[in-house]
Protein backbone atom coordinates (compact mmCIF):
# COMPACT_ATOMS: atom_id res chain seq x y z
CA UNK A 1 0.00 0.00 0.00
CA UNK A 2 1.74 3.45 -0.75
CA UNK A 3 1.88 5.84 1.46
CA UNK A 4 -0.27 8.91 0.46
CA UNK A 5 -3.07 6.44 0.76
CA UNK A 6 -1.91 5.32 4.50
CA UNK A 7 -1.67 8.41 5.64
CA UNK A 8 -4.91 9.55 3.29
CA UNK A 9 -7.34 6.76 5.38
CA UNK A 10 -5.46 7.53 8.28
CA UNK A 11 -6.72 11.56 8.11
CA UNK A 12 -10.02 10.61 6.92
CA UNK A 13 -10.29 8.04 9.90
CA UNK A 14 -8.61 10.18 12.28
CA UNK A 15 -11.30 13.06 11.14
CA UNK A 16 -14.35 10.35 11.34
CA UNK A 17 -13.62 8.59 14.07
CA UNK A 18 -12.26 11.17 16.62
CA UNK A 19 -13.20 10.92 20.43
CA UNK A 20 -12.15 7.10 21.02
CA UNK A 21 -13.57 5.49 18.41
CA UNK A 22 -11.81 3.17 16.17
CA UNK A 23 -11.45 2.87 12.64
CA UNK A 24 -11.30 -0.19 10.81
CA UNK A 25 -8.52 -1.80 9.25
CA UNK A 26 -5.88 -1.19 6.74
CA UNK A 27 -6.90 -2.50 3.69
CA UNK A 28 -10.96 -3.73 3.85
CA UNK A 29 -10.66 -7.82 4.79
CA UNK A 30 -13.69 -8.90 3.25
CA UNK A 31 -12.97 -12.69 3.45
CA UNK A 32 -10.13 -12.83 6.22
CA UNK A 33 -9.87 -16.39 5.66
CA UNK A 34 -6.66 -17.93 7.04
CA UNK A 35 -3.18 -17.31 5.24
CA UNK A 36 -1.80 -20.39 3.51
CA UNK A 37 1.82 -20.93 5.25
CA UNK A 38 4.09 -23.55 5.69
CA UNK A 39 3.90 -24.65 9.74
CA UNK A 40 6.34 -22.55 11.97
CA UNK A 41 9.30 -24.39 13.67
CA UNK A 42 8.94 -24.64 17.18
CA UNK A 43 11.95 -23.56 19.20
CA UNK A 44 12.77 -26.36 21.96
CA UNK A 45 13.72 -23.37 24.58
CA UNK A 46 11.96 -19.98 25.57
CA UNK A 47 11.68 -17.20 22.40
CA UNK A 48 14.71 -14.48 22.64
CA UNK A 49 13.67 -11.51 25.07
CA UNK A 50 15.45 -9.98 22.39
CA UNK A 51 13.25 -10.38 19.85
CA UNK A 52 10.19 -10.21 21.69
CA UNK A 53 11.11 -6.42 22.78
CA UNK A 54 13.47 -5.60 19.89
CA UNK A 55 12.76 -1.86 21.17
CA UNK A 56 12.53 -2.10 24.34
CA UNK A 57 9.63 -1.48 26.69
CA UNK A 58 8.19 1.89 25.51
CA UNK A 59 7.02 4.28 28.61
CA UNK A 60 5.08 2.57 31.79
CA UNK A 61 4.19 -0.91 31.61
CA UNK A 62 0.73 -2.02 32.77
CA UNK A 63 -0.25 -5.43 33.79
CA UNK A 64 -3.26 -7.63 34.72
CA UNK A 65 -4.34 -10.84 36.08
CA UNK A 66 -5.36 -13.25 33.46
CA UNK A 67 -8.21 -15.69 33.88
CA UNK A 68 -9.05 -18.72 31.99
CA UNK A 69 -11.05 -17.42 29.21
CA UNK A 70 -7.87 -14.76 28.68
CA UNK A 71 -5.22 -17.59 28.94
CA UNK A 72 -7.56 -18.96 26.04
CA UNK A 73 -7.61 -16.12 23.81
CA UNK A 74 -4.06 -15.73 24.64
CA UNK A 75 -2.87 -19.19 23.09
CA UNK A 76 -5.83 -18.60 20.40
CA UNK A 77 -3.72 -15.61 18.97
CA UNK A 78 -0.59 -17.46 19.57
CA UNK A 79 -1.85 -20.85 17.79
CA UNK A 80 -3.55 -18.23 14.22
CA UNK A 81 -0.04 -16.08 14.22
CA UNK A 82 1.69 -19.84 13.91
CA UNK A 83 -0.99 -21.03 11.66
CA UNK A 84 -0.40 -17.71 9.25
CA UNK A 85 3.03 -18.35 9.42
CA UNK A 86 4.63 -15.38 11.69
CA UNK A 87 6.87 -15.27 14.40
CA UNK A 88 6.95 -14.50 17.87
CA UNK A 89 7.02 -10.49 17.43
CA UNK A 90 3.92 -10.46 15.57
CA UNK A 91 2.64 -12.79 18.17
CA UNK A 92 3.72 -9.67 20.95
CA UNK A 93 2.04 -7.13 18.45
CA UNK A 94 -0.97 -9.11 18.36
CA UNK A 95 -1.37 -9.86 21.52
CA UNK A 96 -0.76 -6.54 23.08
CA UNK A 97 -3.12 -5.14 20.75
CA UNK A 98 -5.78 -7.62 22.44
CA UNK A 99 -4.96 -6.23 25.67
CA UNK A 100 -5.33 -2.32 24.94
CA UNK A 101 -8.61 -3.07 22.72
CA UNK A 102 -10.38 -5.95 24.77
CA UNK A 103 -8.22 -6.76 27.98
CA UNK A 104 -8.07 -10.35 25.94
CA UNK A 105 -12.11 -10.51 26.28
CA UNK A 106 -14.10 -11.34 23.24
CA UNK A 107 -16.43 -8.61 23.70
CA UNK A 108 -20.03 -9.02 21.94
CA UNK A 109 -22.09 -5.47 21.97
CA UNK A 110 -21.67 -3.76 24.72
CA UNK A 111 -25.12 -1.70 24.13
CA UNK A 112 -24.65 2.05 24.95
CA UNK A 113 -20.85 1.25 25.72
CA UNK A 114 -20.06 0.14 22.25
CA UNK A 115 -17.61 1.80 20.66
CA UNK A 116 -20.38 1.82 17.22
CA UNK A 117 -20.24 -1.46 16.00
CA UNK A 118 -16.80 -2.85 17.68
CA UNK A 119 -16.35 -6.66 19.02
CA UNK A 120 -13.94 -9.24 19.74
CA UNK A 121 -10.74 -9.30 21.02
CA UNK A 122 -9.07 -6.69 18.62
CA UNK A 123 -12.59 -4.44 18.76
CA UNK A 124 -12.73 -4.88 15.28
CA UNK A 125 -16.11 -3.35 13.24
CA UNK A 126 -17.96 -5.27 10.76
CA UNK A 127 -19.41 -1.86 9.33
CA UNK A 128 -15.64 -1.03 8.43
CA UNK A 129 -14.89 -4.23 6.70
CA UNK A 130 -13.11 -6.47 9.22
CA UNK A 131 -16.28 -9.06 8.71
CA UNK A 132 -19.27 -10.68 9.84
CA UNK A 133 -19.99 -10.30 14.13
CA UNK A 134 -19.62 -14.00 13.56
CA UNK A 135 -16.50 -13.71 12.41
CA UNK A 136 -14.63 -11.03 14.56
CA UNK A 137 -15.60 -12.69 17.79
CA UNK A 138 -14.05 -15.67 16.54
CA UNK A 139 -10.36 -15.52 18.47
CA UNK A 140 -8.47 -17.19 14.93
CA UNK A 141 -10.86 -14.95 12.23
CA UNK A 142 -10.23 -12.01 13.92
CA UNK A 143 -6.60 -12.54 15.02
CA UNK A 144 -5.96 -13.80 11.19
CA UNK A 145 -7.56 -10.35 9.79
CA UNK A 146 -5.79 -8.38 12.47
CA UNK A 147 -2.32 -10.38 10.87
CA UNK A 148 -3.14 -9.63 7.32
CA UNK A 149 -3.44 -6.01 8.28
CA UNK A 150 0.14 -6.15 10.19
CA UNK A 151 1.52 -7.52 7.11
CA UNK A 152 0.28 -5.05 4.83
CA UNK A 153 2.48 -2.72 6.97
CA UNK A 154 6.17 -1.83 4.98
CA UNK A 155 8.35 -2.64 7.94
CA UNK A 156 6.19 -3.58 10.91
CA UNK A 157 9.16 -5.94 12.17
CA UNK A 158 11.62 -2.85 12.74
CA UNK A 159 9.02 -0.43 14.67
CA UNK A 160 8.03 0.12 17.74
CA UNK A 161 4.98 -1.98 19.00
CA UNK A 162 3.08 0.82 19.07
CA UNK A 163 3.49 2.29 15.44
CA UNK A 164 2.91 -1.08 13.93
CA UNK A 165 -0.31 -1.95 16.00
CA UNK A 166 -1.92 1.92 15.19
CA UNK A 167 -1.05 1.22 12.06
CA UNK A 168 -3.85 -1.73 11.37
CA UNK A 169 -5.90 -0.47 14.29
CA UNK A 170 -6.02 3.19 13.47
CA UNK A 171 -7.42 4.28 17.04
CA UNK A 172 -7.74 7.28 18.51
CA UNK A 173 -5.32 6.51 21.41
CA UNK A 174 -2.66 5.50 19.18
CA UNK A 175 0.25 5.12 21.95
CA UNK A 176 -2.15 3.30 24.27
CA UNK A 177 -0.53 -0.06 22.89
CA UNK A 178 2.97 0.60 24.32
CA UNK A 179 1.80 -0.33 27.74
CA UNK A 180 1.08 -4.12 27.09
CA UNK A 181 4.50 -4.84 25.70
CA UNK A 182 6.06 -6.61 28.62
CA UNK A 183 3.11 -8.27 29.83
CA UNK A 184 2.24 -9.61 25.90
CA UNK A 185 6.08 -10.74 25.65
CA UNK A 186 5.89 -12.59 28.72
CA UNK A 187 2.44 -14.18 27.46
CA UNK A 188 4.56 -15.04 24.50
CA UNK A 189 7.36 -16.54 26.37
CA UNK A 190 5.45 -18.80 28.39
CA UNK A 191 3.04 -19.74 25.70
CA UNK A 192 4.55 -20.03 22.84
CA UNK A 193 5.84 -23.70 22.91
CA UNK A 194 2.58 -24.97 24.96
């Protein structure tokens, strides 16, 4: 995608969507089906720190208690970004994403505290192409879609967390993301090879 239209959708969304609600995603996903990959080796030991964090932790880190329905959707992303063929990073993008948008809850509609039409884990909106409410609040659709968006991104791998999630998410609290890092890269680490 060049880059007067990124930053031409990102304006337009910016402009639309102002006040904390989200726009949808990159490019329109209307069938977000799973990528065709090869499987991903499995590493026998713990992923590099290194290249979970290739940045560094970006400002204050928050952190919550996960319970079993979030350990779920946690090894749901984990499980699509191996299935689509992407590594551990994306896995730290993804899932920190999650947490900023959802806390790692597949939210249905929340009625008057709906941001419009968002749902799911990544608060995706089926009015702004990301699919069907079927789809998005499935953990693999929507983590798939939110993937194909990350890879539509020239360079995701060498920016910050934060850049390359407001990137595909386009939200109104664009450095909001930064504060998951450590927690998502720990998620990573411990769930990665499970």
């Amino acid at each position: 995608m060049n880059s007067i239209f990124r930053k031409s959708m990102l304006g337009i969304a910016g402009l639309a969507f102002a006040g904390g609600v989200f726009a949808g995603p990159v490019a329109a996903h209307a069938d977000a089906a799973p990528v065709k990959a090869g499987p991903v080796a499995v590493q026998a030991g713990k992923p590099d720190t290194s290249k979970l964090i290739p940045h560094g932790v970006q400002g204050a880190q928050s952190r919550i208690d996960l319970n079993d329905e979030q350990v779920a959707n946690t090894k749901a992303i984990i499980a699509a970004t191996k299935k689509a063929g992407m590594d551990e990073r994306a896995a730290v993008v993804s899932i920190a994403t999650a947490l900023q948008e959802s806390k790692l809850e597949n939210l249905g509609h929340l009625g008057d505290r709906n941001d419009h039409d968002s749902q799911g884990l990544f608060q995706q909106r089926p009015s702004s192409g990301w699919g069907t409410v079927e789809q998005i609040t499935d953990p693999e659709y929507s983590t798939t879609a939110f993937l194909k968006g990350l890879k539509q991104v020239d360079g995701w791998q060498d920016m910050p967390l934060t850049k390359a999630a407001q990137t595909v998410q386009v939200s109104a609290f664009p450095d909001h993301y930064a504060q998951w890092e450590q927690q998502a890269a720990d998620l990573v680490t411990k769930y990665w090879n499970s």
